[in-house]
N, C-alpha and C. Protein backbone atom coordinates (compact mmCIF):
# COMPACT_ATOMS: atom_id res chain seq x y z
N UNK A 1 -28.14 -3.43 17.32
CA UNK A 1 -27.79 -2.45 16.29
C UNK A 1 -27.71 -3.11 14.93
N UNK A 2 -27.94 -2.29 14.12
CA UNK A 2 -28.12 -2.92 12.43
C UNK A 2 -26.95 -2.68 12.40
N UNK A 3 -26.06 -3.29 11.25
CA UNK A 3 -24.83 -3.44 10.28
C UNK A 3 -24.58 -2.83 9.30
N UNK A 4 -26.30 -2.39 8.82
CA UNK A 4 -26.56 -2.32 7.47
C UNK A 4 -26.14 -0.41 7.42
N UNK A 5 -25.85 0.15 8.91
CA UNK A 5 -25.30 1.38 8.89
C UNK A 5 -23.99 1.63 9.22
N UNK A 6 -22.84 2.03 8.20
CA UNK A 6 -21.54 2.13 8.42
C UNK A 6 -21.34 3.35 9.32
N UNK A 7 -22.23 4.28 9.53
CA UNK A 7 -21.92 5.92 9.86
C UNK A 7 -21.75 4.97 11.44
N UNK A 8 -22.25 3.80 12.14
CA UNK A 8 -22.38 3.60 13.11
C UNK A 8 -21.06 3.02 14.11
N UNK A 9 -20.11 2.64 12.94
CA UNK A 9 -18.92 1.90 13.17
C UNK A 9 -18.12 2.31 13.71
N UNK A 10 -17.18 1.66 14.58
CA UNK A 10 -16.39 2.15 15.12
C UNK A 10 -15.31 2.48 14.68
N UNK A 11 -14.91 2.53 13.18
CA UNK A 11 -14.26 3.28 12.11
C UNK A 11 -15.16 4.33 11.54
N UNK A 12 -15.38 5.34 11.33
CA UNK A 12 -16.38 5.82 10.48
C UNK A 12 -15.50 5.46 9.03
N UNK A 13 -14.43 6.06 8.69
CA UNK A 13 -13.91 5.91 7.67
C UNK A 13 -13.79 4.04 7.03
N UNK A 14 -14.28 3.40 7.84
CA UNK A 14 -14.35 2.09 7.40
C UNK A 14 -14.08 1.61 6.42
N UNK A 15 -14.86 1.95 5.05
CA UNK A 15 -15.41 1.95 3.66
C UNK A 15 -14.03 1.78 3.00
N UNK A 16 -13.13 3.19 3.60
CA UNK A 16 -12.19 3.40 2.38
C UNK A 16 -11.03 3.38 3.06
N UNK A 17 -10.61 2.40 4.23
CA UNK A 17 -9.23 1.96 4.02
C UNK A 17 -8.39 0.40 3.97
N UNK A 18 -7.40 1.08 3.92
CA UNK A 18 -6.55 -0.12 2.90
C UNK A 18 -6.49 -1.29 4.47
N UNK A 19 -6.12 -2.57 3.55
CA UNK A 19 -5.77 -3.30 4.54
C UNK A 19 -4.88 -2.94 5.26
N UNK A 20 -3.76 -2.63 4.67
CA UNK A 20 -2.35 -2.01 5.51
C UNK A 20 -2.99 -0.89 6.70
N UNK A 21 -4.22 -0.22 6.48
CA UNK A 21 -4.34 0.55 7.59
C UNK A 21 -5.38 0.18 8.38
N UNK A 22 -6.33 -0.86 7.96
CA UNK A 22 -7.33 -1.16 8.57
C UNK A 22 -6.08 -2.29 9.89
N UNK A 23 -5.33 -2.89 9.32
CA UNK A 23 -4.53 -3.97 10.26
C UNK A 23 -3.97 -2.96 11.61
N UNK A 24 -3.79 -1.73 10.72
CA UNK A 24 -2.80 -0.72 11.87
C UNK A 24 -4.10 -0.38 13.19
N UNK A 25 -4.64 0.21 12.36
CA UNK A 25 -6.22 1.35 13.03
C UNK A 25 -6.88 0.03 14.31
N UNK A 26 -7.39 -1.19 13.59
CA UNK A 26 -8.36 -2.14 14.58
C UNK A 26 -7.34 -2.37 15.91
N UNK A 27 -6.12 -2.12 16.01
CA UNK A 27 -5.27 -2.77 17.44
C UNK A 27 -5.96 -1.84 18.47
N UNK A 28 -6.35 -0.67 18.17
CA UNK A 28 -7.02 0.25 19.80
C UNK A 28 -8.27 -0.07 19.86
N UNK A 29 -8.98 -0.86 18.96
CA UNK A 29 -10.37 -1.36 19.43
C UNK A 29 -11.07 -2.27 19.80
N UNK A 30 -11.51 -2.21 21.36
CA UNK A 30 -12.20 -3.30 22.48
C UNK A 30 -12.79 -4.39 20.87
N UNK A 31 -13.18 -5.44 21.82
CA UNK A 31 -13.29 -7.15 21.31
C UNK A 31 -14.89 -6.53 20.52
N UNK A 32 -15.46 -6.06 21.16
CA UNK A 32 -17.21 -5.59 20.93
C UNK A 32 -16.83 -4.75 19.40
N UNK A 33 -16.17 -3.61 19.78
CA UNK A 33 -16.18 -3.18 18.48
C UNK A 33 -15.77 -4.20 16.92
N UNK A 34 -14.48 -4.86 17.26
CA UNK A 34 -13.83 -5.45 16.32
C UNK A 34 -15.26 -6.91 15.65
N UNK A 35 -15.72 -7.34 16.82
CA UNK A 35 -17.20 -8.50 16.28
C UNK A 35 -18.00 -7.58 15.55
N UNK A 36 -18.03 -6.40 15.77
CA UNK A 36 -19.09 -5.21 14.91
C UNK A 36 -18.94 -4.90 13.89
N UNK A 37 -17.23 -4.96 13.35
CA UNK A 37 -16.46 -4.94 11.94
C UNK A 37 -16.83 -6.04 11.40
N UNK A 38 -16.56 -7.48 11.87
CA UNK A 38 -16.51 -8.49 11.32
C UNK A 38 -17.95 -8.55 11.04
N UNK A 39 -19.02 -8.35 11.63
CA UNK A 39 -20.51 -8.64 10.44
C UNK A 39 -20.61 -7.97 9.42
N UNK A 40 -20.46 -6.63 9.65
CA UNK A 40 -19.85 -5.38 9.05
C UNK A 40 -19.57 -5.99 7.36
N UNK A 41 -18.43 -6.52 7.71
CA UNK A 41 -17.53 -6.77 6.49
C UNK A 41 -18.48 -7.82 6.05
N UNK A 42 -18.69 -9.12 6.63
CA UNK A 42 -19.58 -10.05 6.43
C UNK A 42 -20.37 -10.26 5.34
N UNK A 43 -21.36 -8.90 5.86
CA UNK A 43 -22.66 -8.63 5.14
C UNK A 43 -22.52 -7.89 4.23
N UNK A 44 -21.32 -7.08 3.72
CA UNK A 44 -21.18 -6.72 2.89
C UNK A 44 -20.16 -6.93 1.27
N UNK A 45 -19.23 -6.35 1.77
CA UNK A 45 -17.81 -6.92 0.52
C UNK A 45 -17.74 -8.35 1.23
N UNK A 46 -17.21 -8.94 2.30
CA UNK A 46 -16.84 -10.24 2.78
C UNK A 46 -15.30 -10.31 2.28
N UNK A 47 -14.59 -9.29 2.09
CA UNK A 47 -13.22 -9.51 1.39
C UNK A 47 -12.23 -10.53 2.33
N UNK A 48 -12.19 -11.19 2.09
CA UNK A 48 -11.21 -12.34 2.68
C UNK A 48 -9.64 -11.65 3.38
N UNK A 49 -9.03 -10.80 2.96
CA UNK A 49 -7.76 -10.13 3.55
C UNK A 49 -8.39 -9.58 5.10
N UNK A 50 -9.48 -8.64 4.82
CA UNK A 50 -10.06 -7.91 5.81
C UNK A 50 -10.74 -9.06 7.05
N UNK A 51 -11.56 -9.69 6.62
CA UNK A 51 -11.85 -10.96 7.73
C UNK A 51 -10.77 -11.54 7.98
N UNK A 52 -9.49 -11.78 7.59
CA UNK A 52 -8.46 -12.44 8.12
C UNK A 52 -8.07 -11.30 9.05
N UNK A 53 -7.65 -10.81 9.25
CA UNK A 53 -7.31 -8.90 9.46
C UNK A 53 -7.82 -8.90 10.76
N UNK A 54 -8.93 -8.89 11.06
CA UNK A 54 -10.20 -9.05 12.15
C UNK A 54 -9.98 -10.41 13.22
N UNK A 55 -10.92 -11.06 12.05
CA UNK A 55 -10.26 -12.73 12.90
C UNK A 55 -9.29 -12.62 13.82
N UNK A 56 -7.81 -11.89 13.27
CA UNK A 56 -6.50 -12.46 13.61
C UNK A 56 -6.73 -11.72 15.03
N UNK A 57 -7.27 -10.52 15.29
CA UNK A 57 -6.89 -9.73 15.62
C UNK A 57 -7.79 -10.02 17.21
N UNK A 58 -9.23 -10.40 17.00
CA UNK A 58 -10.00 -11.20 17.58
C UNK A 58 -9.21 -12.00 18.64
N UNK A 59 -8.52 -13.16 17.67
CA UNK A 59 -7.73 -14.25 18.58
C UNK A 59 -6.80 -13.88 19.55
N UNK A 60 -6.12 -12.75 19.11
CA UNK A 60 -5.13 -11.85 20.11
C UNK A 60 -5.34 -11.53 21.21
N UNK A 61 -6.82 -10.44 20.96
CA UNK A 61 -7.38 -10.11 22.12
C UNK A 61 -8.14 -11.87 22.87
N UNK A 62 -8.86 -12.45 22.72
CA UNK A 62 -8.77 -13.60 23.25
C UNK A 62 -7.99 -14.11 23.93
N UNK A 63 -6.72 -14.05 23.46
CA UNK A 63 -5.60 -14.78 23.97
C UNK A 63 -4.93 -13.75 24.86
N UNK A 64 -5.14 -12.72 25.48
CA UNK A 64 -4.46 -11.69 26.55
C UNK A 64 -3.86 -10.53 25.74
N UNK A 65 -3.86 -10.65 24.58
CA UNK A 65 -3.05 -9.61 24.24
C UNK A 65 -3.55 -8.20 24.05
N UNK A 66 -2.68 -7.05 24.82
CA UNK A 66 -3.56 -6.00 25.44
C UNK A 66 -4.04 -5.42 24.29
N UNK A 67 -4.77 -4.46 24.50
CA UNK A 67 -5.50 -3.34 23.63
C UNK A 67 -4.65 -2.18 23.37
N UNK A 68 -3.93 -1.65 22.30
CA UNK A 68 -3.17 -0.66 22.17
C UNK A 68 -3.72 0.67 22.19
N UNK A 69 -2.81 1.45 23.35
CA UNK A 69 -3.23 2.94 23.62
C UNK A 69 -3.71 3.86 22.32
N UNK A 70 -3.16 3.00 21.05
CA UNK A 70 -3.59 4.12 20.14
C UNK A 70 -4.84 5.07 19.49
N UNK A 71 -5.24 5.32 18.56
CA UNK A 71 -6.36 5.93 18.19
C UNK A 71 -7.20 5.28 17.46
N UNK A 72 -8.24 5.52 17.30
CA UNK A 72 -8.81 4.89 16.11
C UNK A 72 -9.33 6.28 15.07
N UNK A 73 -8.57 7.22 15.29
CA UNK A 73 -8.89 8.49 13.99
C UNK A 73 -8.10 8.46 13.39
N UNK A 74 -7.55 8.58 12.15
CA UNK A 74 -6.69 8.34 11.06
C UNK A 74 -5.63 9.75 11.51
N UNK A 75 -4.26 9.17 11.34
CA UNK A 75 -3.38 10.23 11.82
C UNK A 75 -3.40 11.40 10.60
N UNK A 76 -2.79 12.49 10.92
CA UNK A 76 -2.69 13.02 10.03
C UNK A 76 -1.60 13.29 8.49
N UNK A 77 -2.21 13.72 7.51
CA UNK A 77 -0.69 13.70 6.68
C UNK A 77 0.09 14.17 7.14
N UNK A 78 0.78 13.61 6.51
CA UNK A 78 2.60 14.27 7.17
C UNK A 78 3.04 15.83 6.08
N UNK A 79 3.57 16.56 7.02
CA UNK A 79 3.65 18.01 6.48
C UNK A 79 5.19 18.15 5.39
N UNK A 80 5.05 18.59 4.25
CA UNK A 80 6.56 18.80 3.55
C UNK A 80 6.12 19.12 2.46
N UNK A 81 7.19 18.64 1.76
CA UNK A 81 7.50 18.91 -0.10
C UNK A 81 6.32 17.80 -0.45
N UNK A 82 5.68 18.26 -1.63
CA UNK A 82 4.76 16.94 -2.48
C UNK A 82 5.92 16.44 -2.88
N UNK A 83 5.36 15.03 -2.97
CA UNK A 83 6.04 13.68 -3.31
C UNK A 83 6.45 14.09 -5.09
N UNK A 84 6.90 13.09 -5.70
CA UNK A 84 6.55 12.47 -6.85
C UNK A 84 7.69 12.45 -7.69
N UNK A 85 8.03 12.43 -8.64
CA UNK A 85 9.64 12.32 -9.31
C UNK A 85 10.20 13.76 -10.15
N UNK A 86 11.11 13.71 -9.86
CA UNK A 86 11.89 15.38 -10.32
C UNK A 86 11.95 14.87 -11.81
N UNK A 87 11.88 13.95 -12.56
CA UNK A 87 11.99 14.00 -13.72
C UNK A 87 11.04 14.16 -14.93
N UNK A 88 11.59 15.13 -15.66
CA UNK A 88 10.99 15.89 -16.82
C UNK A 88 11.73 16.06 -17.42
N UNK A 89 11.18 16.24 -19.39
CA UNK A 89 11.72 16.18 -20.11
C UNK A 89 12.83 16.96 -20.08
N UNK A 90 13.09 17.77 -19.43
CA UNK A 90 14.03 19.02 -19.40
C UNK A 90 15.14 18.35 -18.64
N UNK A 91 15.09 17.20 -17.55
CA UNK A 91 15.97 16.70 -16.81
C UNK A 91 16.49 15.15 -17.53
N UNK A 92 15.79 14.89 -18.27
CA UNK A 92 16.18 13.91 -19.29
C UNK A 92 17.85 13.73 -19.57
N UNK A 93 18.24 12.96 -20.32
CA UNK A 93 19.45 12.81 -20.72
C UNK A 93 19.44 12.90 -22.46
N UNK A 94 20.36 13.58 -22.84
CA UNK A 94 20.41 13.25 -24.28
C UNK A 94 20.90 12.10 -25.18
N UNK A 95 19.61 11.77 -26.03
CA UNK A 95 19.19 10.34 -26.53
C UNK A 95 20.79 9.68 -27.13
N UNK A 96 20.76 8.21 -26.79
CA UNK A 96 22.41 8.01 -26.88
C UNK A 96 21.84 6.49 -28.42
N UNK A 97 22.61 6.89 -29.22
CA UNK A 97 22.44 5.78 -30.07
C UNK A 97 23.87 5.05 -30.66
N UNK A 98 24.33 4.09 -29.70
CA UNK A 98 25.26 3.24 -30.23
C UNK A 98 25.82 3.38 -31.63
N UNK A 99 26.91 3.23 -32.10
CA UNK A 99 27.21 3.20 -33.40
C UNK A 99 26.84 1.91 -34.12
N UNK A 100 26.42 1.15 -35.17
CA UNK A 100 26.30 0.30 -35.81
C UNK A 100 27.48 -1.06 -35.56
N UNK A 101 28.93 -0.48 -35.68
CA UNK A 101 30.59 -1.15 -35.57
C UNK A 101 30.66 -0.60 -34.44
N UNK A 102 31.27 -1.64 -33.44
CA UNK A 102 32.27 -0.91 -32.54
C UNK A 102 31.41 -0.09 -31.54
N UNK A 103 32.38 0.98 -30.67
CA UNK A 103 31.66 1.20 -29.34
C UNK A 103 32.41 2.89 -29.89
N UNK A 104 31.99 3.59 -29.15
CA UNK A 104 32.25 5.19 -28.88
C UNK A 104 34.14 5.14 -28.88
N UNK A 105 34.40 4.27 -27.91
CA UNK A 105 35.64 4.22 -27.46
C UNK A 105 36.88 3.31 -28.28
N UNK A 106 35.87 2.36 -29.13
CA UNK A 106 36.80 1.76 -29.88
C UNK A 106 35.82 1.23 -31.08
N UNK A 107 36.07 2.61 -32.27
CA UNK A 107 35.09 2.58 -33.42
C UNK A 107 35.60 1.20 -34.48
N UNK A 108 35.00 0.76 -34.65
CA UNK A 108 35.10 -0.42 -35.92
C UNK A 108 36.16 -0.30 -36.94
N UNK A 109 36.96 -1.26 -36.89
CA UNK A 109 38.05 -0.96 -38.30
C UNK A 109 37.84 -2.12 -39.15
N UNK A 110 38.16 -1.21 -40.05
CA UNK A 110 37.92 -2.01 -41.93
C UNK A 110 38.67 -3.57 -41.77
N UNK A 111 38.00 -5.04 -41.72
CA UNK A 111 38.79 -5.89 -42.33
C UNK A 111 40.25 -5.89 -43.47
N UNK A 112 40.00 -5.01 -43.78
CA UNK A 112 41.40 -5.42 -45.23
C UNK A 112 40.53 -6.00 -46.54
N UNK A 113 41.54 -6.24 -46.92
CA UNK A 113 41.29 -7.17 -48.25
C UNK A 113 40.59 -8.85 -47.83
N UNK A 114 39.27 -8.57 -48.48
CA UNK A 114 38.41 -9.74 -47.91
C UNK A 114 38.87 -10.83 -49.01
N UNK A 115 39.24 -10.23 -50.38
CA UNK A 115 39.69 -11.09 -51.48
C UNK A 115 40.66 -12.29 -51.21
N UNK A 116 41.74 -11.57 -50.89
CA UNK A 116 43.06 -11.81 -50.65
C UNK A 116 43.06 -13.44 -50.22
């Protein structure tokens, strides 16, 4: 099989995920598939995180460590409220500007007679 076709991989989504999920996703896939990533990557980007990623993952299975029941289809989003921050100008605080002397709580008093 050529390399040079990603549709063929045993990720299809290959292309576009993160290391954090490519590390998660490769644990349910036999030794054959994971050598199929690694030319994969090889021949193409060669990104050093991702061949470590592989490699590591390689040596595992090598070394007995089983193949995890999981999937290799990307789970789905998680269902709720959109993310992102409640703050807007409307939730803002009103702008606080120190006094020049002294604090809010204990305003600046006059020296006296500087003459003297």
């Amino acid at each position: 099989m050529s390399t040079n076709d990603h549709s063929e991989l045993p990720l299809p989504d290959y292309d576009q995920l993160s290391v954090g999920e490519l590390e998660h996703r490769v644990r349910s896939l036999p030794h054959e598939a994971l050598e199929q990533l690694l030319r994969y990557e090889r021949e193409h980007a060669d990104r050093a995180h991702v061949t470590a990623v592989l490699t590591a993952r390689l040596r595992q299975l090598e070394e007995g460590s089983p193949q995890s029941p999981g999937s290799s289809v990307p789970p789905s989003a998680p269902k709720g409220e959109p993310g992102g921050s409640p703050v807007s100008p409307a939730t803002s605080p009103e702008p606080y500007n120190p006094p020049p002397h002294g604090t809010p709580d204990q305003p600046a008093r006059p020296v006296g007679n500087r003459f003297r």
